[in-house]
Protein backbone atom coordinates (compact mmCIF):
# COMPACT_ATOMS: atom_id res chain seq x y z
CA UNK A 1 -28.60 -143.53 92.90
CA UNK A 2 -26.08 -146.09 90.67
CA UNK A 3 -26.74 -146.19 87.03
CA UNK A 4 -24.94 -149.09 84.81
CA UNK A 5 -23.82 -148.28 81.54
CA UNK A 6 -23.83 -149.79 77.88
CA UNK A 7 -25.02 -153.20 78.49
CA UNK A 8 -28.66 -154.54 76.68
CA UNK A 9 -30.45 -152.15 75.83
CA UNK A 10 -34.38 -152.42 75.00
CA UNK A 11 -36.77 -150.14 72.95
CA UNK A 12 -40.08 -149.90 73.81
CA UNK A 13 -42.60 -148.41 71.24
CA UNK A 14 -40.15 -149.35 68.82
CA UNK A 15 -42.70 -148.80 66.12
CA UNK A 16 -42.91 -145.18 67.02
CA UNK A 17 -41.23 -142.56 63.75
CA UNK A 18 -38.69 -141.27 66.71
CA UNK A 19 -37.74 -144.41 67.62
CA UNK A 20 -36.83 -145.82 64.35
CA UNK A 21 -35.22 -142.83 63.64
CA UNK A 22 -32.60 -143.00 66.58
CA UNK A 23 -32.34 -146.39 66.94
CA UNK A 24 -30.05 -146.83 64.63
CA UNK A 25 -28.06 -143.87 65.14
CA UNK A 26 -27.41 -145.15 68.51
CA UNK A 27 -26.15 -148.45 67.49
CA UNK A 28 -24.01 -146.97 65.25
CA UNK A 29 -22.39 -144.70 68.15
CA UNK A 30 -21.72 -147.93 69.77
CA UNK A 31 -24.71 -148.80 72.30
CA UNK A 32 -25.45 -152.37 72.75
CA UNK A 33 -29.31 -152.24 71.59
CA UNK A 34 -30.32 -156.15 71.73
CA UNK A 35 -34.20 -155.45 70.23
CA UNK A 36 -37.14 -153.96 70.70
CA UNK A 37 -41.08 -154.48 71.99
CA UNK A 38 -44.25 -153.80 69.75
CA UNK A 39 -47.58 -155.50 70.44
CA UNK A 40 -48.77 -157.05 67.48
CA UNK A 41 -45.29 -156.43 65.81
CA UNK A 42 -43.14 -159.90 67.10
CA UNK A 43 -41.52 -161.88 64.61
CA UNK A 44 -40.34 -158.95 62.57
CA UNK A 45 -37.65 -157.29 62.06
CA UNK A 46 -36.26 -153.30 61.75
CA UNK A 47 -32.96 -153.09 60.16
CA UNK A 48 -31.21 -156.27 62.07
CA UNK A 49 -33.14 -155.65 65.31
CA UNK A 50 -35.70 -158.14 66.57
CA UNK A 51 -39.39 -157.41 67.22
CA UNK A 52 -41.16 -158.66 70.44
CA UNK A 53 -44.54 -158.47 71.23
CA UNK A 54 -43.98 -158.27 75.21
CA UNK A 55 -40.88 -157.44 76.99
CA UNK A 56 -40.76 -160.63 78.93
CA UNK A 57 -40.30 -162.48 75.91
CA UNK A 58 -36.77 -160.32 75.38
CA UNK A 59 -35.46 -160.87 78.54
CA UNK A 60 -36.09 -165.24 78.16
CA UNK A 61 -34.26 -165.00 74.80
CA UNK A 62 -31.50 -162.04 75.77
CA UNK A 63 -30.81 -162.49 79.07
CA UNK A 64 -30.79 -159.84 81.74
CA UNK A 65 -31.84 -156.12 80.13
CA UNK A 66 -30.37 -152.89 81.78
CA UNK A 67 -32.04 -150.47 80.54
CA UNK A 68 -35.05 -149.59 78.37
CA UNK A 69 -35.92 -146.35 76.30
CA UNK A 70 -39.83 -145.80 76.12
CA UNK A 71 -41.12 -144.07 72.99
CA UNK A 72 -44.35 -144.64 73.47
CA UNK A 73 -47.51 -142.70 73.44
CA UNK A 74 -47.73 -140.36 76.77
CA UNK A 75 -50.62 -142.29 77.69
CA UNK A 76 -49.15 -146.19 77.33
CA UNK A 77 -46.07 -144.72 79.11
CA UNK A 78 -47.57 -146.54 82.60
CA UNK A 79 -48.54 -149.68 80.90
CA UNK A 80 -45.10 -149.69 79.52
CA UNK A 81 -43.11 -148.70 82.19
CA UNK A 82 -45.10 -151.37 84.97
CA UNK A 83 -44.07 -153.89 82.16
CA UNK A 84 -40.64 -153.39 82.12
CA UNK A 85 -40.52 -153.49 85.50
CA UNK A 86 -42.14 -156.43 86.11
CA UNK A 87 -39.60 -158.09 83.71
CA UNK A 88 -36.99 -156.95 86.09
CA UNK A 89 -35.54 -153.58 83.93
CA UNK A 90 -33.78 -151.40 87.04
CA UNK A 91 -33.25 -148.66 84.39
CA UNK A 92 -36.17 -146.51 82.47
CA UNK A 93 -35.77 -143.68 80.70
CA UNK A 94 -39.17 -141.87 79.31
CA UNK A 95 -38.29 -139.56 76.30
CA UNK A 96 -42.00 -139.76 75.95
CA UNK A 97 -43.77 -136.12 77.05
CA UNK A 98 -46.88 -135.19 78.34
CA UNK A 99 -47.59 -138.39 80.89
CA UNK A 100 -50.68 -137.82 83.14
CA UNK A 101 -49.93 -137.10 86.74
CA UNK A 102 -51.42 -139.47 88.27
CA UNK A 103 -49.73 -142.21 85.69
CA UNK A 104 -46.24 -140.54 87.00
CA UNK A 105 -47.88 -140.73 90.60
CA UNK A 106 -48.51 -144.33 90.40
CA UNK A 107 -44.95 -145.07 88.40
CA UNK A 108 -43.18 -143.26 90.95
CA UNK A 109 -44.39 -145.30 93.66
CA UNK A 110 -43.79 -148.71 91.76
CA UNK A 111 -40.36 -147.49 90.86
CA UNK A 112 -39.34 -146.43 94.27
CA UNK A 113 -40.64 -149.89 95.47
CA UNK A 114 -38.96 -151.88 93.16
CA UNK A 115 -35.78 -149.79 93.02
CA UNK A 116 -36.29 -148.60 89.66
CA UNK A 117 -34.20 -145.52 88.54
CA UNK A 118 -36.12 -143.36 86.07
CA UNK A 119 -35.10 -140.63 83.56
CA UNK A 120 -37.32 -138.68 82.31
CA UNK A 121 -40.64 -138.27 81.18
CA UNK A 122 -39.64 -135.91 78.55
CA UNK A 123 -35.85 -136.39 78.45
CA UNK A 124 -33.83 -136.76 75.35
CA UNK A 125 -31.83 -139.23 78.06
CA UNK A 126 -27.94 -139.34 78.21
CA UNK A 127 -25.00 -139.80 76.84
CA UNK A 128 -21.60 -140.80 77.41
CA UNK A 129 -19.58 -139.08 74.61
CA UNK A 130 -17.40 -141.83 72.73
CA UNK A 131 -19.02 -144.55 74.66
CA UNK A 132 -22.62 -144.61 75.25
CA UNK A 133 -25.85 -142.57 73.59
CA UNK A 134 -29.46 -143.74 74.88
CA UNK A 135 -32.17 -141.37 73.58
CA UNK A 136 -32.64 -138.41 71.51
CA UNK A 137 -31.34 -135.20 69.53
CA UNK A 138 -27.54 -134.22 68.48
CA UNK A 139 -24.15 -135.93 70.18
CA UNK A 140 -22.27 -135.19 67.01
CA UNK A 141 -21.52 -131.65 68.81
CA UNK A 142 -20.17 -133.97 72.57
CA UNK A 143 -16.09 -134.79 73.35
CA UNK A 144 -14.77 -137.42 75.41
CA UNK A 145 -13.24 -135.02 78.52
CA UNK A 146 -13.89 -134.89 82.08
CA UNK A 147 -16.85 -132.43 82.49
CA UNK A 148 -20.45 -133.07 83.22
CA UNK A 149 -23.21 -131.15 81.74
CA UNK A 150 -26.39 -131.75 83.87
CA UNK A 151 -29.49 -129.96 82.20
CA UNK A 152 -32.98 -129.43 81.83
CA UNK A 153 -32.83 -128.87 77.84
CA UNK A 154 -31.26 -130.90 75.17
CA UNK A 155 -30.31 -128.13 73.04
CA UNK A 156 -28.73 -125.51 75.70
CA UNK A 157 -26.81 -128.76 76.38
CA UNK A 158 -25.65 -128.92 73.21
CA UNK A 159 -24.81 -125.25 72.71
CA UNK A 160 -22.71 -124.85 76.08
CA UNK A 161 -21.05 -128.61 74.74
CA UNK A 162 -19.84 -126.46 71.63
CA UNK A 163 -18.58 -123.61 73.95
CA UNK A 164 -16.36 -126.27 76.09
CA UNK A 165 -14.76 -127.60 73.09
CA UNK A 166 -13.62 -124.68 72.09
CA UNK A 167 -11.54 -123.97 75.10
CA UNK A 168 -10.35 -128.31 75.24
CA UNK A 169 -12.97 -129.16 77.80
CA UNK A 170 -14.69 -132.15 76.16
CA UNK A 171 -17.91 -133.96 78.42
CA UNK A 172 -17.79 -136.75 80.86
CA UNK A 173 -21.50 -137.18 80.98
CA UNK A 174 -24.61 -135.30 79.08
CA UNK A 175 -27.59 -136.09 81.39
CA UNK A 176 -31.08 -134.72 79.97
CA UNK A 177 -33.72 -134.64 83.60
CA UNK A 178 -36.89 -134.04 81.46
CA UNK A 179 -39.14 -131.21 81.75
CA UNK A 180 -41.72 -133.28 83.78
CA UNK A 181 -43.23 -131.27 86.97
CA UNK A 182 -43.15 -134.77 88.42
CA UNK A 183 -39.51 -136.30 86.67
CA UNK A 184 -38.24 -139.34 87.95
CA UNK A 185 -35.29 -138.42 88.94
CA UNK A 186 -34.14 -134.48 89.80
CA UNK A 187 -30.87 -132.89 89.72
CA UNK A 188 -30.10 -133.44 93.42
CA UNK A 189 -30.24 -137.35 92.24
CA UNK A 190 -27.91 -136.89 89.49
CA UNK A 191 -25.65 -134.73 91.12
CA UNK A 192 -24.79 -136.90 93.59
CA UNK A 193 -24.25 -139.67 91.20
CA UNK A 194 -22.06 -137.60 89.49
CA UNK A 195 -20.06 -136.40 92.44
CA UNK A 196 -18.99 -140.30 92.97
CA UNK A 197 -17.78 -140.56 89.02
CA UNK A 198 -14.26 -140.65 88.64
CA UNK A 199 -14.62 -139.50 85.27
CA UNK A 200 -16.36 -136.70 86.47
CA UNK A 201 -13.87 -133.33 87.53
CA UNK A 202 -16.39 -130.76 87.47
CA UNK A 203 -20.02 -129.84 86.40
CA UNK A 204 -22.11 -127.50 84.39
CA UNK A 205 -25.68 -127.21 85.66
CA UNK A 206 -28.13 -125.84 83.16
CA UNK A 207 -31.26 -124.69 85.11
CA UNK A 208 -33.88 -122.31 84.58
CA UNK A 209 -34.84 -119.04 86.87
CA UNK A 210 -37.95 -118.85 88.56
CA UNK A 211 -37.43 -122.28 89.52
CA UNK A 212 -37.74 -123.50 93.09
CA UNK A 213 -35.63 -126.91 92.74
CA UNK A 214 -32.80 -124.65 91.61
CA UNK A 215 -32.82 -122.76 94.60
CA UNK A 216 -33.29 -125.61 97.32
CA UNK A 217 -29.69 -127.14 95.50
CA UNK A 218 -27.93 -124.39 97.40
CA UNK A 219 -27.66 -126.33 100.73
CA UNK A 220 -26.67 -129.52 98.60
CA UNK A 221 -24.03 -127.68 96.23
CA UNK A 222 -22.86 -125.81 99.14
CA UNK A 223 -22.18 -128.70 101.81
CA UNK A 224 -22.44 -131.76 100.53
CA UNK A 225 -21.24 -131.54 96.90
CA UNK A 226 -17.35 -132.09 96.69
CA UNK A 227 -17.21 -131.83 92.48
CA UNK A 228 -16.39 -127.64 91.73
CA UNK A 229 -20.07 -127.30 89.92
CA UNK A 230 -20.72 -123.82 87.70
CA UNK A 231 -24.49 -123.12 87.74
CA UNK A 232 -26.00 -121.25 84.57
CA UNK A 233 -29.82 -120.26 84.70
CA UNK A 234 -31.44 -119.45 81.06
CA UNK A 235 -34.26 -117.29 81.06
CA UNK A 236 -32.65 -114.26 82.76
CA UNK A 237 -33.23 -112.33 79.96
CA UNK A 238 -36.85 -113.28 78.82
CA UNK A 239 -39.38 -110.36 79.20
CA UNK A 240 -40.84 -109.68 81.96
CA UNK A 241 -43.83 -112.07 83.21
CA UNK A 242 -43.01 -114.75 80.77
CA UNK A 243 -42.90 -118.21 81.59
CA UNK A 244 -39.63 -120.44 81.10
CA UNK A 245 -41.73 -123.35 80.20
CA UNK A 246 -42.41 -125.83 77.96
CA UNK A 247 -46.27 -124.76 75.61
CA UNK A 248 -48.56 -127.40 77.39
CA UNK A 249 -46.91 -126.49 80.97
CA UNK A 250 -47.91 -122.95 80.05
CA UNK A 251 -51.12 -123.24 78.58
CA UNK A 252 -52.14 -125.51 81.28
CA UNK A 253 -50.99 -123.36 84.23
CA UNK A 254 -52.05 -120.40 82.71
CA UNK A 255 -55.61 -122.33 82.22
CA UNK A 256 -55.72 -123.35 86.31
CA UNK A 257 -53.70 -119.69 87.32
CA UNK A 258 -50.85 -122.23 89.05
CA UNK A 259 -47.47 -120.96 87.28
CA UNK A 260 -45.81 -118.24 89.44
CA UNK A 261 -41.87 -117.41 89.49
CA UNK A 262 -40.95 -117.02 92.95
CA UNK A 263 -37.37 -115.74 92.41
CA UNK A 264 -36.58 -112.86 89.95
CA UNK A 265 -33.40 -113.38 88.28
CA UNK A 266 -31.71 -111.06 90.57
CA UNK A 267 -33.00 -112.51 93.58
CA UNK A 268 -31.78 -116.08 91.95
CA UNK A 269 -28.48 -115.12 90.96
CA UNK A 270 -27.49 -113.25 94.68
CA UNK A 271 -28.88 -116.63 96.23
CA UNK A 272 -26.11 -118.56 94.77
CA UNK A 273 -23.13 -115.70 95.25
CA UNK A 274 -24.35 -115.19 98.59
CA UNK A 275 -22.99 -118.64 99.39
CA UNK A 276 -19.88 -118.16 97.23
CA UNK A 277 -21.04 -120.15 94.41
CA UNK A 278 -19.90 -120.57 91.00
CA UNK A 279 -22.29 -118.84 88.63
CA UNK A 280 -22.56 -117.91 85.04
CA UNK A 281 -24.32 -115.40 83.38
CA UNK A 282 -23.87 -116.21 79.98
CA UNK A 283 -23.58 -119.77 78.49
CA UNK A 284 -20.04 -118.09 77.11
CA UNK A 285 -19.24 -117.71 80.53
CA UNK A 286 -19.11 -121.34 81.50
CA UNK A 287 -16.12 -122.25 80.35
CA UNK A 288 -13.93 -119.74 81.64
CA UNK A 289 -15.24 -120.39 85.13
CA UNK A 290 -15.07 -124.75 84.74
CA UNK A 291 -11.22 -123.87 84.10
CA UNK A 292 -11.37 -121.48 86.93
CA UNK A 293 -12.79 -124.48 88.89
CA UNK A 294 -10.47 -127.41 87.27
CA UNK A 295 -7.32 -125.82 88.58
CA UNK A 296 -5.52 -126.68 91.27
CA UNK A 297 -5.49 -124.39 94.49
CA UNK A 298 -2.78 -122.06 94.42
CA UNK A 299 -0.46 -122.34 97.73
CA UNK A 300 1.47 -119.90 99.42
CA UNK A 301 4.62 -120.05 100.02
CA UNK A 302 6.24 -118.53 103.18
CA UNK A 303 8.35 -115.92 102.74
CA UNK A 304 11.78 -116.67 104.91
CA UNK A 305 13.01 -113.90 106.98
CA UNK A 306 17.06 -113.24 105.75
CA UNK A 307 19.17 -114.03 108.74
CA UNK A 308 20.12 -111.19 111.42
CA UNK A 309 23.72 -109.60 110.82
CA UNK A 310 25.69 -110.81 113.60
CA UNK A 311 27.62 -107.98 114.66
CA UNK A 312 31.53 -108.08 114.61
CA UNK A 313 32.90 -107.45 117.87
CA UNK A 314 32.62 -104.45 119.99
């Protein structure tokens, strides 16, 4: 996958409370945000932003749009998402939660078609610290630096952010996946991407036990992956028999009997040692093992044998 970087940005559901919240937060932080699309809302204005009623309208007045951040309602996250995409937007990101399956099922396919990339649903999106913040929650805590931090959860991203910059390892890249059971794009994806940044010199991935994706990574991290990456997996310590989820995952599964943790967090963390690698405990332990990872290989140097005596005369 190739994802482009601080050009126009759109915002769809602009009328939402989130939306006008962040919006201008990001502008401030320096993203290029050229307007945003409301039905029944064109011709107005929030703050010095533009109102359109329909995203094709932005793109005949703006020019070429990169990406757009949906804030919609879960269920006009299809309508909106088939729209941008039909106005050309390569880029989506959902922060919207809670999209039917079948609308993902149906996006997915017109977004592999079209060769749309797609963050999200549920993802408070990404952000390049100093540069570049499209979506949601806190970047006050992120510093410009050459680390990744690749994550299910906005706030553990945040926390182990906080943790790097106290030992001078500021963030390259702050990529939120979602919590979607069908995302639209996984950390295999973004790994990969990241392994081809040049900014990029390692990576933190923030998973969660129990999961299966985090286990079928090991072939990937182990072979193909070139970037040192330190894996932590939150929920280790959670009672027994209790869900890492987000509440309508749970109550849903729990409703149809379909959540089941196939790895115990033993079984989880000997999977990744087993194959020699890098894994954390603790968030606290993350940094000590990224400069473990950052430093250069130690060589050996050969030890010279001393010269033989040669013996004086017989």
């Amino acid at each position: 996958m190739a994802w482009q970087t601080n050009q126009n940005i759109l915002i769809q559901g602009i009328h939402t409370s989130l939306a006008q919240y962040y919006c201008p937060r990001m502008a401030a932080y320096g993203t290029k945000i050229i307007g945003g699309v409301s039905a029944g809302g064109g011709g107005q204005t929030i703050g010095e932003l533009p109102i359109f009623d329909l995203v094709m309208e932005v793109t005949e007045k703006a020019g070429p749009i990169t990406t757009s951040l949906i804030f919609v309602d879960p269920f006009e996250v299809l309508d909106a998402s088939l729209e941008a995409i039909a106005a050309g937007i390569k880029q989506l990101i959902i922060v919207s939660a809670g999209v039917p399956p079948l609308d993902m099922v149906r996006l997915l396919y017109e977004a592999q078609r079209e060769q749309v990339q797609i963050l999200g649903p549920g993802s408070s999106g990404l952000v390049v610290p100093g540069q570049l913040w499209l979506g949601t929650g806190f970047v006050n805590h992120f510093q410009p630096g050459d680390v990744a931090i690749l994550s299910r959860f906005s706030s553990l991203s945040q926390e182990v952010a906080i943790f790097l910059n106290q030992v001078g390892l500021g963030q390259s890249f702050v990529v939120d996946v979602g919590n979607s059971d069908l995302p639209g794009s996984n950390f295999a994806q973004w790994l990969q991407y990241l392994d081809q940044d040049p900014a990029t010199k390692a990576i933190a991935l923030l998973g969660r036990h129990g999961s299966q994706e985090e286990i079928d990574l090991i072939p990937l991290l182990r072979d193909k992956i070139k970037t040192p990456v330190v894996t932590y997996l939150c929920g280790s310590h959670a009672p027994i028999h209790r869900s890492c989820h987000d509440a309508s995952t749970i109550i849903a599964s729990q409703l149809s009997y379909c959540i089941s943790d196939i790895y115990t967090p033993t079984e989880m963390h000997s999977a990744f040692k087993q194959e020699k690698l890098a894994f954390a405990r603790t968030p606290k332990e993350l940094p000590l093992l990224l400069k473990k990872a950052l430093q250069p290989p130690k060589t050996r140097t050969r030890r010279t044998r001393p010269p033989e005596a040669t013996p004086i005369g017989d």
